[in-house]
C-alpha atoms as a PDB file:
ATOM      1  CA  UNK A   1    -125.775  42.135 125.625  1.00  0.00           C
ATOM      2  CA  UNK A   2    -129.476  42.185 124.595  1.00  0.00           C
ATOM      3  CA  UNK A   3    -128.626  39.995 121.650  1.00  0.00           C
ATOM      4  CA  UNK A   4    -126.889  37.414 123.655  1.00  0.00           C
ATOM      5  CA  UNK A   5    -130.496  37.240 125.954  1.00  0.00           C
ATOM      6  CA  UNK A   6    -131.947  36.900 122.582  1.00  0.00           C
ATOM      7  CA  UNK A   7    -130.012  33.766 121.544  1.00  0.00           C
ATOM      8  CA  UNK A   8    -129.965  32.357 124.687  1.00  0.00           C
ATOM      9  CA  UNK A   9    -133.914  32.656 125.096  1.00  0.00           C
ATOM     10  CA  UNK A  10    -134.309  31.354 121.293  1.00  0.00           C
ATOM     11  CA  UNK A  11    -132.521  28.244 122.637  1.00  0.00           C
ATOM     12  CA  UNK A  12    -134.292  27.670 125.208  1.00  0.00           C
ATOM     13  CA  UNK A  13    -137.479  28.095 123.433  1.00  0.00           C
ATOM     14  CA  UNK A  14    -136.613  25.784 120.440  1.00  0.00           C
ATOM     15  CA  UNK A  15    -135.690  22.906 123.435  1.00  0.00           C
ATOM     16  CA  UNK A  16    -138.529  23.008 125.212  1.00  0.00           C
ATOM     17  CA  UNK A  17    -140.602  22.883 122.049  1.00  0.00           C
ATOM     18  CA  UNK A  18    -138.217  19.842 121.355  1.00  0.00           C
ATOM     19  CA  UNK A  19    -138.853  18.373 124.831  1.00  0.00           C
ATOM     20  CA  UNK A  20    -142.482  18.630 124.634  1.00  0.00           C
ATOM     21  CA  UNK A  21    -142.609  16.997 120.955  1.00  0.00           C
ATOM     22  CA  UNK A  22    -140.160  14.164 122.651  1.00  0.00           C
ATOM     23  CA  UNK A  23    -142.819  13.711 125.759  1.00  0.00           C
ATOM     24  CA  UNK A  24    -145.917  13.410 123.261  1.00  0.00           C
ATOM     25  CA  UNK A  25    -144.262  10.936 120.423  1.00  0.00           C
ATOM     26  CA  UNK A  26    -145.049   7.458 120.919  1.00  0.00           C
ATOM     27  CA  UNK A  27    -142.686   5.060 122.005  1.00  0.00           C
ATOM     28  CA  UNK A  28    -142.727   3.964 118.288  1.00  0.00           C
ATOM     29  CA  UNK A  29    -142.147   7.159 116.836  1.00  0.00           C
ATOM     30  CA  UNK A  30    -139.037   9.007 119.452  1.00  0.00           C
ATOM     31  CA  UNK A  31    -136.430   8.177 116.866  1.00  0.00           C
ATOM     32  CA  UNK A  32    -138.223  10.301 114.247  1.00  0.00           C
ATOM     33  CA  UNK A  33    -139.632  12.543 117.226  1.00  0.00           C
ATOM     34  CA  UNK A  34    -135.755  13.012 118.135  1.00  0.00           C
ATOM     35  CA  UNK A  35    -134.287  13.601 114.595  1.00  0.00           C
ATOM     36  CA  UNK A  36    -137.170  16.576 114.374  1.00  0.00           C
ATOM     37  CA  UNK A  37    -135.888  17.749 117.936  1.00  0.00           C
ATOM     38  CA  UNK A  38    -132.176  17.919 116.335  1.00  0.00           C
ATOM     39  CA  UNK A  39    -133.415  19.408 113.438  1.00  0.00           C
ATOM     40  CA  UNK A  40    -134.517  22.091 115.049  1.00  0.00           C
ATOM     41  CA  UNK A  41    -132.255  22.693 117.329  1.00  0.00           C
ATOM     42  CA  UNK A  42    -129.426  22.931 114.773  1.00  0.00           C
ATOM     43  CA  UNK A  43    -129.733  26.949 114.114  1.00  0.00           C
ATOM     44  CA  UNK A  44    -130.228  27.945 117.942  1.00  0.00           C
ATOM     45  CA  UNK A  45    -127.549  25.900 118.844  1.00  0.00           C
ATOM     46  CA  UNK A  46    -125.051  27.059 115.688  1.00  0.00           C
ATOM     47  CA  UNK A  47    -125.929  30.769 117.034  1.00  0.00           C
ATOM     48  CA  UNK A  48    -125.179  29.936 120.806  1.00  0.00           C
ATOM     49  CA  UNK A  49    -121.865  28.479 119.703  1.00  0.00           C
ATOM     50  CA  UNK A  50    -121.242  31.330 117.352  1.00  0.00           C
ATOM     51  CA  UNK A  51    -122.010  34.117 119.419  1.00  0.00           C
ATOM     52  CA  UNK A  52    -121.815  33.005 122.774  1.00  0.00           C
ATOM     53  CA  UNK A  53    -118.924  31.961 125.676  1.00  0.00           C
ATOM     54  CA  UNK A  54    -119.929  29.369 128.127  1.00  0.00           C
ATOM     55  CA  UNK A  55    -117.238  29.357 129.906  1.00  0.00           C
ATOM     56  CA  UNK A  56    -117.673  32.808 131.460  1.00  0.00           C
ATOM     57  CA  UNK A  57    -116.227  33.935 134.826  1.00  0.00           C
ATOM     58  CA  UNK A  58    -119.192  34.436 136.588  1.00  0.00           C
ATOM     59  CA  UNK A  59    -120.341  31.396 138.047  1.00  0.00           C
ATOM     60  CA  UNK A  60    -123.917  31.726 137.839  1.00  0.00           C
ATOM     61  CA  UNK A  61    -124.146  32.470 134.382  1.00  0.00           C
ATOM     62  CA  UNK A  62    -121.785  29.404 133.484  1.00  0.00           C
ATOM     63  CA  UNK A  63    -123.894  27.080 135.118  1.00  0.00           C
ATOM     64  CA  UNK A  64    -127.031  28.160 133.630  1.00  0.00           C
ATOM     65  CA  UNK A  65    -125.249  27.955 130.175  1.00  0.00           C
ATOM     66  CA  UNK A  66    -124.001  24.476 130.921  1.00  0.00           C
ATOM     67  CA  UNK A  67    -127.151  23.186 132.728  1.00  0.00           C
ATOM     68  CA  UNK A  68    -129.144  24.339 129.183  1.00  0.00           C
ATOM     69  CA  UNK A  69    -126.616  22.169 127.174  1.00  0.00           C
ATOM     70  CA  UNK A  70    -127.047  19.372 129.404  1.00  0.00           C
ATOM     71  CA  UNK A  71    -130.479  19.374 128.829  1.00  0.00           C
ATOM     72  CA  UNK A  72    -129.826  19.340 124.949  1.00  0.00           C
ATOM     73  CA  UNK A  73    -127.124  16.729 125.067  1.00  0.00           C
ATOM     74  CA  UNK A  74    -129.936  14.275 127.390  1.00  0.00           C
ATOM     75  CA  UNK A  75    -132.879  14.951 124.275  1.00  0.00           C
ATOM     76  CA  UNK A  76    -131.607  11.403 123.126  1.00  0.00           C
ATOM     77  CA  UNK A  77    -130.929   9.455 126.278  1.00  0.00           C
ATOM     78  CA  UNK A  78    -132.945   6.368 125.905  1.00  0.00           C
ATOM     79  CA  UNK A  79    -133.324   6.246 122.336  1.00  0.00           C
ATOM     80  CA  UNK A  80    -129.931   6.710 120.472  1.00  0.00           C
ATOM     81  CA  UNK A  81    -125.888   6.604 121.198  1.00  0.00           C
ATOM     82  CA  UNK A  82    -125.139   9.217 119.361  1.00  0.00           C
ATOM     83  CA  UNK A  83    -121.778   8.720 120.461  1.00  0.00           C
ATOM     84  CA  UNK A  84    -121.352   6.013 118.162  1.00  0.00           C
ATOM     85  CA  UNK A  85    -122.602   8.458 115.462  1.00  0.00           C
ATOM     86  CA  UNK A  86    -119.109   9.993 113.344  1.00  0.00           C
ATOM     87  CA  UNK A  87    -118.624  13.565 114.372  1.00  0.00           C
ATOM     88  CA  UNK A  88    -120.338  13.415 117.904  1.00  0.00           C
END
């Protein structure tokens, strides 16, 4: 259980380092401050994936595991589709 807290805090961490580094860029610089914010999200979110089920029974931990990944998924809203992206 502890190391479940443990990935699920290092997520959390690494976004809102990511957030705050999206806030601060320029408007001319959020499609490089974005591909940093991906970047480093990569290994938290690999490990949450890996080791992790969101879709848990309780309800309270479900949302808080969803309402994290929505946060992740919005990182680019406003600057790129990744949608149109191959693999997304």
């Amino acid at each position: 259980m502890l190391e479940k807290q443990v990935i699920l805090y290092e997520l959390w961490r690494v976004y809102q380092i990511a957030q705050r580094q999206m806030d601060d860029a320029d408007d001319s610089c959020k499609v490089a401050a974005l591909a940093r914010a991906l970047r480093m999200l990569r290994g938290p979110i690999d490990n949450f994936f890996t080791c992790m089920f969101v879709n848990v029974e309780d309800d309270v931990v479900r949302e808080a595991r969803l309402a994290l990944l929505q946060r992740i998924v919005a990182l680019p809203d406003g600057i790129a589709d990744l949608s149109l992206l191959r693999g997304f």
